[in-house]
Protein backbone atom coordinates (compact mmCIF):
# COMPACT_ATOMS: atom_id res chain seq x y z
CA UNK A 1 63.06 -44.47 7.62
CA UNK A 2 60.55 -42.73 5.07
CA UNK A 3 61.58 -38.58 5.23
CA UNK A 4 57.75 -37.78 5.81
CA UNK A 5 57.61 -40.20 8.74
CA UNK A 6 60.60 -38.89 11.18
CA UNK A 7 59.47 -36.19 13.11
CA UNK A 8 61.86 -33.77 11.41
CA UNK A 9 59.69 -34.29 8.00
CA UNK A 10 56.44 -34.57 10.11
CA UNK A 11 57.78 -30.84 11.25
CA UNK A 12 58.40 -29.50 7.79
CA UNK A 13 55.06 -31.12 6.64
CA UNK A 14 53.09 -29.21 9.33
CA UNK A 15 55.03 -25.73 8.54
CA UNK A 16 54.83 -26.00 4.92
CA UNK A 17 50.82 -26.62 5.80
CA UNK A 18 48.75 -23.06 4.90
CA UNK A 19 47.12 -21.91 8.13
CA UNK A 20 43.42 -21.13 6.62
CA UNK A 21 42.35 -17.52 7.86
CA UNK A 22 40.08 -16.44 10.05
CA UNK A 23 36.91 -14.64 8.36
CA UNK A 24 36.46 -11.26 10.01
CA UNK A 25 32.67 -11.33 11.83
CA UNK A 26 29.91 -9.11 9.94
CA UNK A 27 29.07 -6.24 12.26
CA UNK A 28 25.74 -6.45 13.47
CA UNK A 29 23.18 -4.45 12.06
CA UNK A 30 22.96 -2.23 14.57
CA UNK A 31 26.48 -1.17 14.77
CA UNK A 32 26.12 0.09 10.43
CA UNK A 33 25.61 3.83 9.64
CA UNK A 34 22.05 4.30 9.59
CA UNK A 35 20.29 5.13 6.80
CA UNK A 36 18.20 8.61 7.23
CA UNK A 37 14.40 7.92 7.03
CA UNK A 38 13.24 10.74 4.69
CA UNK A 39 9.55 9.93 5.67
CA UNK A 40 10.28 10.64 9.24
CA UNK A 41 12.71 13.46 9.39
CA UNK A 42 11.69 14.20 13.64
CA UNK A 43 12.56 11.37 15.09
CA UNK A 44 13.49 11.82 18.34
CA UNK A 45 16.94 11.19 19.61
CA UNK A 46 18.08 10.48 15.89
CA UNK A 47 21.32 12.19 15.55
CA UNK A 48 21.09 12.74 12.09
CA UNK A 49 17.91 15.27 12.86
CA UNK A 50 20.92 18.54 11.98
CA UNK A 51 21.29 17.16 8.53
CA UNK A 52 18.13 19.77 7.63
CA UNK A 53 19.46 20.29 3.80
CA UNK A 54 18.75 16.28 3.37
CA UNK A 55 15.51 16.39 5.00
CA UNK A 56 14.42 19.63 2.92
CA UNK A 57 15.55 17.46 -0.17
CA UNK A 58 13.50 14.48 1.82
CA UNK A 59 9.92 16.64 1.52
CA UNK A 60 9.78 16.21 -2.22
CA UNK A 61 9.63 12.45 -1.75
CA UNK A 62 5.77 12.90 -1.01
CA UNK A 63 5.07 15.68 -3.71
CA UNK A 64 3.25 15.04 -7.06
CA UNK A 65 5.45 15.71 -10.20
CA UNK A 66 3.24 18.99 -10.55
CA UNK A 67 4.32 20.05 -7.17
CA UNK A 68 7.89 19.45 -7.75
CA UNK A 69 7.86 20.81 -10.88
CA UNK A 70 6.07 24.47 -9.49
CA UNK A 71 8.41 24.64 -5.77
CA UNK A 72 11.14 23.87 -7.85
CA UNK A 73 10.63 26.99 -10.62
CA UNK A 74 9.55 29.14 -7.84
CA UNK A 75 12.67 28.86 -6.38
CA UNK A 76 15.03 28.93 -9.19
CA UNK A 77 12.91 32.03 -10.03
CA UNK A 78 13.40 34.05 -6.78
CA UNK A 79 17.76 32.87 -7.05
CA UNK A 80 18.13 34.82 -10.11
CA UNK A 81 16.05 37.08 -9.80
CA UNK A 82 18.22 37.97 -6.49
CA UNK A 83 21.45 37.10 -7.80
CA UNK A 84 20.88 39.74 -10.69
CA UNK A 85 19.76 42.44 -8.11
CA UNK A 86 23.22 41.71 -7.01
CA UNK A 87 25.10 43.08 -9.69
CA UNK A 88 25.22 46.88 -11.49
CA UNK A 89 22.43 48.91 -13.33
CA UNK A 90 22.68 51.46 -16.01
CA UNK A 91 23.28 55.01 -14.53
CA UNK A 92 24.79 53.72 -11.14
CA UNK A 93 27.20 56.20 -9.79
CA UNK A 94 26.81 58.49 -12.30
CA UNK A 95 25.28 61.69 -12.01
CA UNK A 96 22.78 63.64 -13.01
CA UNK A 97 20.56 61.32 -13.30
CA UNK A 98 21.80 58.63 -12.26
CA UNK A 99 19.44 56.24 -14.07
CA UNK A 100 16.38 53.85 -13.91
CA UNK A 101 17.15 52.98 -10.34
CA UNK A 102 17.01 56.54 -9.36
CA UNK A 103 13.91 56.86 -10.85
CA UNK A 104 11.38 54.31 -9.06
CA UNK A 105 13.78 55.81 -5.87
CA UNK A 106 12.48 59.14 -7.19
CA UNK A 107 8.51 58.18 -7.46
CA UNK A 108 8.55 57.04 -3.86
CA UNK A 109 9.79 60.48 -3.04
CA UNK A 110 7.76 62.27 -4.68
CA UNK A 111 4.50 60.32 -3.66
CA UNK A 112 5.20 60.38 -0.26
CA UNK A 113 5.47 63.95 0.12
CA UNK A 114 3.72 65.67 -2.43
CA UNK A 115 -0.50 66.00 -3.07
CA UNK A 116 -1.66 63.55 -5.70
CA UNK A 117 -2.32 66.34 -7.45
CA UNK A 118 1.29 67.38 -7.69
CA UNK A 119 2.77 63.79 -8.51
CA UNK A 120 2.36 63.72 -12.13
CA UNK A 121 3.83 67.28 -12.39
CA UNK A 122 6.62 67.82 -10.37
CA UNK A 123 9.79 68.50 -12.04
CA UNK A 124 9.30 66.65 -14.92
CA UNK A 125 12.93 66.75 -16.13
CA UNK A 126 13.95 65.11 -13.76
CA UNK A 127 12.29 61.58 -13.83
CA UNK A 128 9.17 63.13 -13.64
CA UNK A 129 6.23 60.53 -13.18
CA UNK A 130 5.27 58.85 -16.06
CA UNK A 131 3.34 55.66 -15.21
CA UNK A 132 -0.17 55.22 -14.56
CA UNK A 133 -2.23 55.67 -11.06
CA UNK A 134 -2.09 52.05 -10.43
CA UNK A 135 2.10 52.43 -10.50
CA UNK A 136 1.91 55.58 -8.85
CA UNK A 137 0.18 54.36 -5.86
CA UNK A 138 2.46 51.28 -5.18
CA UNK A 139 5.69 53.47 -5.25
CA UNK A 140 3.35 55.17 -2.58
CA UNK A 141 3.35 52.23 -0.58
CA UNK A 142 6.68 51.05 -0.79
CA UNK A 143 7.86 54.80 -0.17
CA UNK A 144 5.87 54.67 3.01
CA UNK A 145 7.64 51.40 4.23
CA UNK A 146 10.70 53.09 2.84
CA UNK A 147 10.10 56.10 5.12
CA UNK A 148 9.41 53.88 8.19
CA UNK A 149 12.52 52.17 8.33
CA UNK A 150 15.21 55.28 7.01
CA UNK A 151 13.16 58.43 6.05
CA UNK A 152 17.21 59.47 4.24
CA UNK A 153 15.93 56.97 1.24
CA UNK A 154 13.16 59.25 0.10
CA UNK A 155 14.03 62.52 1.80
CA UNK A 156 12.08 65.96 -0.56
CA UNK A 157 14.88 66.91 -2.93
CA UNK A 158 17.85 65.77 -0.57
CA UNK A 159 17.43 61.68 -1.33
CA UNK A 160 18.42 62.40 -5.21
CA UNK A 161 20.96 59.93 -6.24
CA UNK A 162 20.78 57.74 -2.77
CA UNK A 163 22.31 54.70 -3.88
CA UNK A 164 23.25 53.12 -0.12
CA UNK A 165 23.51 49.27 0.35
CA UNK A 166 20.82 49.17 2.77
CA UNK A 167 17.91 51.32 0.40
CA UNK A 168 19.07 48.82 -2.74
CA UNK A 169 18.38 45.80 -0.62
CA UNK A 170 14.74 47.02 0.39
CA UNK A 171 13.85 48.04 -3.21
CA UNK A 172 15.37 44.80 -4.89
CA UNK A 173 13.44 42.96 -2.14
CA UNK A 174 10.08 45.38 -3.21
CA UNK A 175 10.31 43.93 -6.71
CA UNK A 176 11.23 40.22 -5.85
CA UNK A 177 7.80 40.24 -3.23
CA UNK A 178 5.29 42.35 -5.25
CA UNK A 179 6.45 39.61 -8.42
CA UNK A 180 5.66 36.66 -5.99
CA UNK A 181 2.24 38.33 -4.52
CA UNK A 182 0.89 39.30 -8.34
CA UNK A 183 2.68 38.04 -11.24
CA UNK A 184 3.41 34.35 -10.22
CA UNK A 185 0.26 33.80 -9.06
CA UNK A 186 -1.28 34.89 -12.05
CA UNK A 187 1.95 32.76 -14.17
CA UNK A 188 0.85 29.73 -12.29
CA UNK A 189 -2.94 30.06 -12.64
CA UNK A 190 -2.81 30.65 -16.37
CA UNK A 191 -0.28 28.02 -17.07
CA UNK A 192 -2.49 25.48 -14.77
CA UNK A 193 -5.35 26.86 -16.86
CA UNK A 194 -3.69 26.00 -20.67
CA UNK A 195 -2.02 22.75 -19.87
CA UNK A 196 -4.09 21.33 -17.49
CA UNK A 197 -4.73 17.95 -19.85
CA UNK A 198 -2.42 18.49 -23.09
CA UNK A 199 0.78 15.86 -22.53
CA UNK A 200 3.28 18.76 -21.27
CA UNK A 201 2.00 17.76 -17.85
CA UNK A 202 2.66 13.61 -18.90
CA UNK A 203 6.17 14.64 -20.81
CA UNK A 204 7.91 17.46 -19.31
CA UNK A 205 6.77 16.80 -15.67
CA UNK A 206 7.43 13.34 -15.07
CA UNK A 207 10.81 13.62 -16.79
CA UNK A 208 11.45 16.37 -14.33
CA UNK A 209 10.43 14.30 -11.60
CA UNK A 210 12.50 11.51 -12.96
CA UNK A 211 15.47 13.39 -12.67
CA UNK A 212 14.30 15.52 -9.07
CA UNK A 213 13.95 12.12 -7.38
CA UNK A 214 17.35 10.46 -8.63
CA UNK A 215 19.03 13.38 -6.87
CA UNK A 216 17.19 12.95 -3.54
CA UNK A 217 17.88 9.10 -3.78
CA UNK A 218 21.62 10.67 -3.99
CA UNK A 219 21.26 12.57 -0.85
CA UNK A 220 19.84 9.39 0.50
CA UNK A 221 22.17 7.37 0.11
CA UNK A 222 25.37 9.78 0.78
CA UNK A 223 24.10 10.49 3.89
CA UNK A 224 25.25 7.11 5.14
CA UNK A 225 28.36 9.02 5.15
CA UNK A 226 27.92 11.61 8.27
């Protein structure tokens, strides 16, 4: 009798034999992550509506280059400008003078309770006002404001060399809004003005967009992730 034909080979045969595998189903669609539709950040009952940071990242999707381009510098702008308020200035902490800080602290003192007619004469060696009406007048304003919310900042003669936390945060915040309600706006207009049809806008801007967009598509596609 032929080995392959007694049952004991048939038996060997059948073990030896590779058992072909089972392919593991594809989920169903509905079962994958879902991918977060930038276009329609509100949906409701959409679970991935608390991921705000990818849905602020989302917005730009529908902006022009130019658009990027300005929300973009705008807000790099305002993060330094705040994250060097952050640090030291000359003159901090030391006295008599205590310098330039002390003196735009000084002007709002001295504005806000003195006549006009007194502000460009008052004890002019010590930071005595130097700077034209048109300066004069806003330290006036933002001394009033300062007065409103702790009159200690710009207290007569007692407020000289104030350096609190507080009084630093409201005059670096001063600057950072007065910069974004006149001098940007002018930035922008006369840049918009110049370069409205030379190639920076065809060069530098869609580059920058180029770049902007391959980030967001990064967000995008991360975001299968949470």
């Amino acid at each position: 009798m032929d080995v392959k034909d007694s049952p004991l080979g048939s038996k060997n045969s059948s073990r030896s034999r590779k058992t072909p595998r089972k392919s593991t189903p594809v989920k169903n669609k509905a079962q994958l992550p879902k991918k977060i539709d930038f276009s329609n950040p509100q949906t409701p009952n959409d679970k991935y509506d608390q991921h705000h940071l990818l849905d602020f990242f989302g917005i730009f999707e529908k902006l022009s280059a130019t658009q990027i381009a300005l929300y973009f510098t705008i807000l790099l702008s305002f993060f330094i400008r705040w994250t060097v308020g952050l640090g030291g200035y000359s003159g901090m902490g030391m006295p008599p003078m205590h310098g330039d800080y002390e003196a735009q602290r000084h002007w709002m003192e001295i504005t806000n309770h003195l006549p006009t007619s007194k502000w460009y004469f008052h004890d002019l060696q010590y930071w005595g006002l130097d700077y034209p009406p048109l300066t004069a007048y806003q330290s006036w304003i933002c001394g009033f404001i300062a007065n409103l919310i702790n009159p200690e900042w710009v207290a007569l003669e007692s407020s000289r060399g104030f350096e609190s936390l507080e009084s630093k945060a409201f005059m670096r915040l001063s600057v950072i809004f007065l910069d974004y309600l006149v001098y940007v706006p002018g930035v922008i207009y006369l840049l918009f003005s110049i370069y409205k049809k030379s190639e920076w806008k065809k060069t530098f801007l869609s580059k920058f967009t180029y770049t902007f967009k391959n980030i967001t598509s990064l967000y995008s596609n991360i975001s299968i992730y949470f």
